[in-house]
N, C-alpha and C. Protein backbone atom coordinates (compact mmCIF):
# COMPACT_ATOMS: atom_id res chain seq x y z
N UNK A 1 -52.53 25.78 -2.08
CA UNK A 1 -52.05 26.47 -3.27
C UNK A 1 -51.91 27.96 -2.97
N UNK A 2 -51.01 28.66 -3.79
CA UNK A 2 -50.74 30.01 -3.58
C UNK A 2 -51.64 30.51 -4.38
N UNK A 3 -52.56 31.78 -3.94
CA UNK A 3 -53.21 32.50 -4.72
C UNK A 3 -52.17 33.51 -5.45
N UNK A 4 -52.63 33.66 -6.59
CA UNK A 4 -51.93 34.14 -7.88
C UNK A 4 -52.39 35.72 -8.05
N UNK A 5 -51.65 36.64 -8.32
CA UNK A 5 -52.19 37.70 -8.38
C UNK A 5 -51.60 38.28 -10.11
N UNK A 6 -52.76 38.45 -10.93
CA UNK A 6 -52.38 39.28 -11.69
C UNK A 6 -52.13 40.54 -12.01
N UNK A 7 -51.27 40.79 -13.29
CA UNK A 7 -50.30 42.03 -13.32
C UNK A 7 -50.83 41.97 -15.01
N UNK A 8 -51.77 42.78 -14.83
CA UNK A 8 -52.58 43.31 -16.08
C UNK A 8 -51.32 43.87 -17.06
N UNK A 9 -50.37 44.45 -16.95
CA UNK A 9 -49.13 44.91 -18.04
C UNK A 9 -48.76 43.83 -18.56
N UNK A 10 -48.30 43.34 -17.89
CA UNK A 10 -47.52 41.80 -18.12
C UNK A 10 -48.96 40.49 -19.44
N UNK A 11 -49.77 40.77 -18.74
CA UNK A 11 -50.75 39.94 -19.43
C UNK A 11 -51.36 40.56 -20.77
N UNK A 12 -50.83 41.89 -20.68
CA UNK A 12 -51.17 42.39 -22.22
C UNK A 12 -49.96 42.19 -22.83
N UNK A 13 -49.11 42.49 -22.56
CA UNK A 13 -48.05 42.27 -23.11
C UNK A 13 -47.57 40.95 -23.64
N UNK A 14 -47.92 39.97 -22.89
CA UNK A 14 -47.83 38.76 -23.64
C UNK A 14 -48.94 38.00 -24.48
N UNK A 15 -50.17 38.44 -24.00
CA UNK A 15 -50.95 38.90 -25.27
C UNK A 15 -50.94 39.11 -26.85
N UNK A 16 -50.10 40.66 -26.38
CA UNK A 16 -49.39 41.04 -27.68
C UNK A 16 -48.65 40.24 -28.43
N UNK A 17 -47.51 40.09 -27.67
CA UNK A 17 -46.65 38.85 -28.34
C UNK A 17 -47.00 37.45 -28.70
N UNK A 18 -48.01 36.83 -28.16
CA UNK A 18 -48.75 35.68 -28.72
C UNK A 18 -49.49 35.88 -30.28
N UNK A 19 -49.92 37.04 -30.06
CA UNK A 19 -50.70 37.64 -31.44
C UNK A 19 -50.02 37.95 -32.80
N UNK A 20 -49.07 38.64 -32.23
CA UNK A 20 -47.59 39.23 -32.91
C UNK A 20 -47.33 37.39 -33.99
N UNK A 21 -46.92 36.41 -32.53
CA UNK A 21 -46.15 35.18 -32.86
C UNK A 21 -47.45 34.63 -34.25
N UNK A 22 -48.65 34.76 -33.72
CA UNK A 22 -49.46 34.38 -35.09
C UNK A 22 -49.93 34.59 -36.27
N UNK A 23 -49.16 36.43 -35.89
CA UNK A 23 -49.79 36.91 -37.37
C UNK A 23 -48.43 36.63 -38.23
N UNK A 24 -47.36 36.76 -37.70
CA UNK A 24 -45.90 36.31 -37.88
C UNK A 24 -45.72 35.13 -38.46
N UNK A 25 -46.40 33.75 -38.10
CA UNK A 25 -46.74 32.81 -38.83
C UNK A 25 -47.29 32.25 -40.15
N UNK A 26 -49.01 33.16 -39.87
CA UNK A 26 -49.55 33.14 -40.69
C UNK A 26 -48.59 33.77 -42.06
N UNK A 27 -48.26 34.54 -41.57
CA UNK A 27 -47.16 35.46 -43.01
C UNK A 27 -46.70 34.53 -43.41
N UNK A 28 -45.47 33.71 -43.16
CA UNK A 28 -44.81 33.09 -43.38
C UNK A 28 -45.18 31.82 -44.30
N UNK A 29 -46.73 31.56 -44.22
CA UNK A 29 -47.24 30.74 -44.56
C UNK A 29 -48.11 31.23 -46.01
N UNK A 30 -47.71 32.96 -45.92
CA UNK A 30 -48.66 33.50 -47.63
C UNK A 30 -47.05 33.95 -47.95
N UNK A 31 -46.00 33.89 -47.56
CA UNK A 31 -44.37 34.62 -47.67
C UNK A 31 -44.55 34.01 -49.47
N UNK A 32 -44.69 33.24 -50.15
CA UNK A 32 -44.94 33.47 -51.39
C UNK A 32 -46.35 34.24 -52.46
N UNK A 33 -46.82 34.57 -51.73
CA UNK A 33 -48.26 35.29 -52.30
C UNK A 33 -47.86 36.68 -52.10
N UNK A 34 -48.44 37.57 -53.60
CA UNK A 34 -48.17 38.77 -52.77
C UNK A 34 -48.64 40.51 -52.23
N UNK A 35 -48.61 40.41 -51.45
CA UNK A 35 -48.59 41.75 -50.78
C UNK A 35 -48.33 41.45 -49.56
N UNK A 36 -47.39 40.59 -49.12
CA UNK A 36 -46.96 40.13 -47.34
C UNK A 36 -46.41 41.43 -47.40
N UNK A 37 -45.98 42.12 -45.80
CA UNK A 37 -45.13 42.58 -46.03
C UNK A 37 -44.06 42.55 -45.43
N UNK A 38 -42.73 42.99 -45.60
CA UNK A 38 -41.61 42.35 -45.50
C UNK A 38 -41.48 42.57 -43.82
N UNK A 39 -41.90 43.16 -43.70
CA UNK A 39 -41.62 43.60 -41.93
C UNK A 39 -42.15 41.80 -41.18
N UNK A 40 -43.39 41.39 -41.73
CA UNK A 40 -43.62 40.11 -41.08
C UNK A 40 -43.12 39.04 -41.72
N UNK A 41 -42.50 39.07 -42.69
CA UNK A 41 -41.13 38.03 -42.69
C UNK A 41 -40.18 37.97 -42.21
N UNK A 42 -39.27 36.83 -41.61
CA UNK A 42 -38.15 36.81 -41.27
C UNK A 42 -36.85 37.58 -42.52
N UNK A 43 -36.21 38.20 -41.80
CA UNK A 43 -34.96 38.64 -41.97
C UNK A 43 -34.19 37.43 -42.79
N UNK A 44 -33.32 37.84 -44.21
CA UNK A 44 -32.65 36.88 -44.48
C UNK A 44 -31.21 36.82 -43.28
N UNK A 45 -30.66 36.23 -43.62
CA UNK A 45 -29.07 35.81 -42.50
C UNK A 45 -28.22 37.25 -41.70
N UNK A 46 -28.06 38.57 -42.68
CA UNK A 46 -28.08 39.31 -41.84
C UNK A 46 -28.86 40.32 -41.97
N UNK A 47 -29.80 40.88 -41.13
CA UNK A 47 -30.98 41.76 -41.22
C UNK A 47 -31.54 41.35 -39.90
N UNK A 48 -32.29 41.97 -40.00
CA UNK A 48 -33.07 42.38 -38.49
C UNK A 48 -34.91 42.61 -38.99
N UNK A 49 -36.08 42.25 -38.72
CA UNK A 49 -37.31 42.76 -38.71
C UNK A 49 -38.14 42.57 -37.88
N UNK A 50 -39.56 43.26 -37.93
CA UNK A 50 -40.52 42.65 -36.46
C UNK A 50 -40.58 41.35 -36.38
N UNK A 51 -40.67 40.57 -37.10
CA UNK A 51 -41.13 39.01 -37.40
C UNK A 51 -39.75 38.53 -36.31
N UNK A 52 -38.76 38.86 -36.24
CA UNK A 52 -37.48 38.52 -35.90
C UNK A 52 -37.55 38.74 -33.66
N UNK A 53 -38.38 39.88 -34.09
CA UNK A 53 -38.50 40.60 -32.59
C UNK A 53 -39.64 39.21 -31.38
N UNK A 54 -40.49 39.24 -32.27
CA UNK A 54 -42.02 38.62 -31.51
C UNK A 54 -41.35 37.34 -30.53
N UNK A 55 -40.56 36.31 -31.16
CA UNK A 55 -39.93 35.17 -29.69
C UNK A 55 -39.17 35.81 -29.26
N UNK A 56 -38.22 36.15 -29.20
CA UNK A 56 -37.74 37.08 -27.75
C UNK A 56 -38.52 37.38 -27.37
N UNK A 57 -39.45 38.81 -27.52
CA UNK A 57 -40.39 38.88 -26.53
C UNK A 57 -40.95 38.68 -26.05
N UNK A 58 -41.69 37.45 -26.50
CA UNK A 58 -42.80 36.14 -25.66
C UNK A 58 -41.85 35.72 -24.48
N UNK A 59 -40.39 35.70 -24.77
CA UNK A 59 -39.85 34.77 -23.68
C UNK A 59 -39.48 35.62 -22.50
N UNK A 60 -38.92 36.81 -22.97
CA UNK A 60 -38.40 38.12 -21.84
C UNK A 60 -39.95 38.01 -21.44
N UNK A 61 -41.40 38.36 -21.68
CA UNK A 61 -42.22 38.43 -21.24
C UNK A 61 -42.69 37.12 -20.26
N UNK A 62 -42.05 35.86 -20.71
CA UNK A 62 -42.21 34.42 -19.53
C UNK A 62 -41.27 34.99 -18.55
N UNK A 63 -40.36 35.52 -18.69
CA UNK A 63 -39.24 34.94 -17.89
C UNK A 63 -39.70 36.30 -16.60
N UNK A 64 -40.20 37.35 -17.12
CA UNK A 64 -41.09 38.36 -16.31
C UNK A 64 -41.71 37.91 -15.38
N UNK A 65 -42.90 36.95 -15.87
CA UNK A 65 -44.07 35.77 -15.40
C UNK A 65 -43.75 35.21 -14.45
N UNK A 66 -42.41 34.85 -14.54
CA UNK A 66 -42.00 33.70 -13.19
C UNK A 66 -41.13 34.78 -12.36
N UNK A 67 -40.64 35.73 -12.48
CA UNK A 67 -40.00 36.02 -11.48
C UNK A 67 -41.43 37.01 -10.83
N UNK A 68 -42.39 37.24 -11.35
CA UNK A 68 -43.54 38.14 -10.42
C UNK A 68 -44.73 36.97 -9.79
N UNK A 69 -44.38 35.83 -10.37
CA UNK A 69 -45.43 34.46 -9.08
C UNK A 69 -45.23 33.90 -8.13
N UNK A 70 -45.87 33.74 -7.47
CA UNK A 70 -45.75 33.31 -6.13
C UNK A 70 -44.56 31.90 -6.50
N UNK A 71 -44.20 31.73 -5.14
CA UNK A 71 -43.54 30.48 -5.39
C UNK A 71 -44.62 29.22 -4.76
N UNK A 72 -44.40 28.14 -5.64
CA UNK A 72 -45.14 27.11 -5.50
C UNK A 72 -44.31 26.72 -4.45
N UNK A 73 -44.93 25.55 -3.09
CA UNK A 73 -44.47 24.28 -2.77
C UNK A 73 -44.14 23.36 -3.07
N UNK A 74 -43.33 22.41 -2.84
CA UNK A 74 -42.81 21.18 -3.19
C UNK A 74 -43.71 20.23 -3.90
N UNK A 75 -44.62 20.27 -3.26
CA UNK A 75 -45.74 19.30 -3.53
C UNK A 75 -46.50 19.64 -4.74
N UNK A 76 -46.40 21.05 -5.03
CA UNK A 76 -47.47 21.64 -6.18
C UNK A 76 -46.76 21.59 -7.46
N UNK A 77 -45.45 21.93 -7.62
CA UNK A 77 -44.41 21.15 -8.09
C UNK A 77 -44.66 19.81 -8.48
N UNK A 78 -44.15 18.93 -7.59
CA UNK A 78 -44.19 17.30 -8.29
C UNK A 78 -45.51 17.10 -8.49
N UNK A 79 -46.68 17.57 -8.24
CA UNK A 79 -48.04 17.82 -8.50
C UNK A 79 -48.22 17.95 -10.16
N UNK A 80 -47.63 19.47 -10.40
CA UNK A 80 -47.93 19.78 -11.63
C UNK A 80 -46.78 18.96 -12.81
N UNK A 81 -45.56 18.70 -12.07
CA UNK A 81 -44.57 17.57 -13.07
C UNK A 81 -45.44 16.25 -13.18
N UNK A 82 -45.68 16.19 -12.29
CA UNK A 82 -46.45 14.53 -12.72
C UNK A 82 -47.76 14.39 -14.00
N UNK A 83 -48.71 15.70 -14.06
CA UNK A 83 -49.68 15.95 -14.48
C UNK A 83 -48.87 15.97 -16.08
N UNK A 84 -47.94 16.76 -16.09
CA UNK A 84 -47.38 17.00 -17.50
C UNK A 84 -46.96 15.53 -18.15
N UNK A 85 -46.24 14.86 -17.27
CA UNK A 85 -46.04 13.63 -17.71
C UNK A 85 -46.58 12.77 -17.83
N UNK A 86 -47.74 12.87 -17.31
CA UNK A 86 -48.77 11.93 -17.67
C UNK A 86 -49.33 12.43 -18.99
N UNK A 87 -49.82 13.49 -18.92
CA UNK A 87 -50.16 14.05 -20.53
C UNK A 87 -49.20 13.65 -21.82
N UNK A 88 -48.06 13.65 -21.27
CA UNK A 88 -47.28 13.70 -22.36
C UNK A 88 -47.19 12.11 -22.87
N UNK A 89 -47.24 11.26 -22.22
CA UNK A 89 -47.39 10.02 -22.32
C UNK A 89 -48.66 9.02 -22.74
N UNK A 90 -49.96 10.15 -22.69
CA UNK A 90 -50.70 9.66 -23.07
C UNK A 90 -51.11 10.05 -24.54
N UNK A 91 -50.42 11.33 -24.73
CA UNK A 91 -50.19 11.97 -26.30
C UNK A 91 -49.20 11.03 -27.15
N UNK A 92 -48.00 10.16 -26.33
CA UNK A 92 -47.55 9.76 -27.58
C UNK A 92 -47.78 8.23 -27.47
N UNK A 93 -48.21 7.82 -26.70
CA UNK A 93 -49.92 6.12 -26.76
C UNK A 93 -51.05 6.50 -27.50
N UNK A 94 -50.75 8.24 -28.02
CA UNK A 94 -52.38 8.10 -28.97
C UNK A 94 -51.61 8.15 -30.24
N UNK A 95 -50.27 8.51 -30.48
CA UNK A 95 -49.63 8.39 -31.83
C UNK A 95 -48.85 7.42 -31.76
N UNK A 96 -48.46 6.86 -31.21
CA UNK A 96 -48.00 4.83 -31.24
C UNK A 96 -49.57 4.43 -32.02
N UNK A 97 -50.23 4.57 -31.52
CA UNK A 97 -51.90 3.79 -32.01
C UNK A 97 -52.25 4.16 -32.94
N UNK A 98 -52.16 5.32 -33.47
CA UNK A 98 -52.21 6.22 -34.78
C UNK A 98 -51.61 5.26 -35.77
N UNK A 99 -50.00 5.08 -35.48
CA UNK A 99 -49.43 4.65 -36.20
C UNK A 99 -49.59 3.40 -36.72
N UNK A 100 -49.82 2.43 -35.22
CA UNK A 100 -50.58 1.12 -35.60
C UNK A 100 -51.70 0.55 -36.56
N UNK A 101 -52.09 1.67 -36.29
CA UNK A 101 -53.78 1.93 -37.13
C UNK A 101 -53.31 1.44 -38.92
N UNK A 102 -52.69 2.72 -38.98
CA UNK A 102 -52.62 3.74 -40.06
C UNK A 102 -51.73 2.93 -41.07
């Protein structure tokens, strides 16, 4: 495996924007109660606000992520694809069974 080196800017920064993405949520979720304020609501159709800003920046901040990591091998690759797909398959055999149940 490639050792990974972190880039402390980058990891605050997406930080930020993870935090941003939840307080952004949470709003959205009191957006009828009031004293939200409008900055952490979405923008109606045309408008612009922070709430609007936070996914872009999570993603310009991924897309940062991968171009400053090492590159994996082949193997670490179909390594980590296989791992996902197995997860993912065993998440939806626990909601097939859910359903069975239920």
């Amino acid at each position: 495996a490639v050792k990974a080196v972190r880039t402390p800017s980058v990891d605050m920064l997406r930080g930020l924007a993870v935090m941003g993405m939840i307080i952004v949520n949470a709003a959205a979720g009191l957006s009828g109660a009031h004293g939200v304020p409008d900055a952490l609501l979405h923008a109606p159709w045309a408008g612009f606000r922070l709430a609007d800003l936070m996914f872009p920046a999570f993603i310009t901040i991924v897309g940062m992520s991968i171009m400053l990591a090492p590159r994996p091998g082949t193997a670490d690759i179909l390594a980590r694809s296989g791992r996902l797909l197995l997860t993912q398959c065993e998440a939806e055999g626990f909601r097939r069974m859910q359903q069975h149940e239920g």
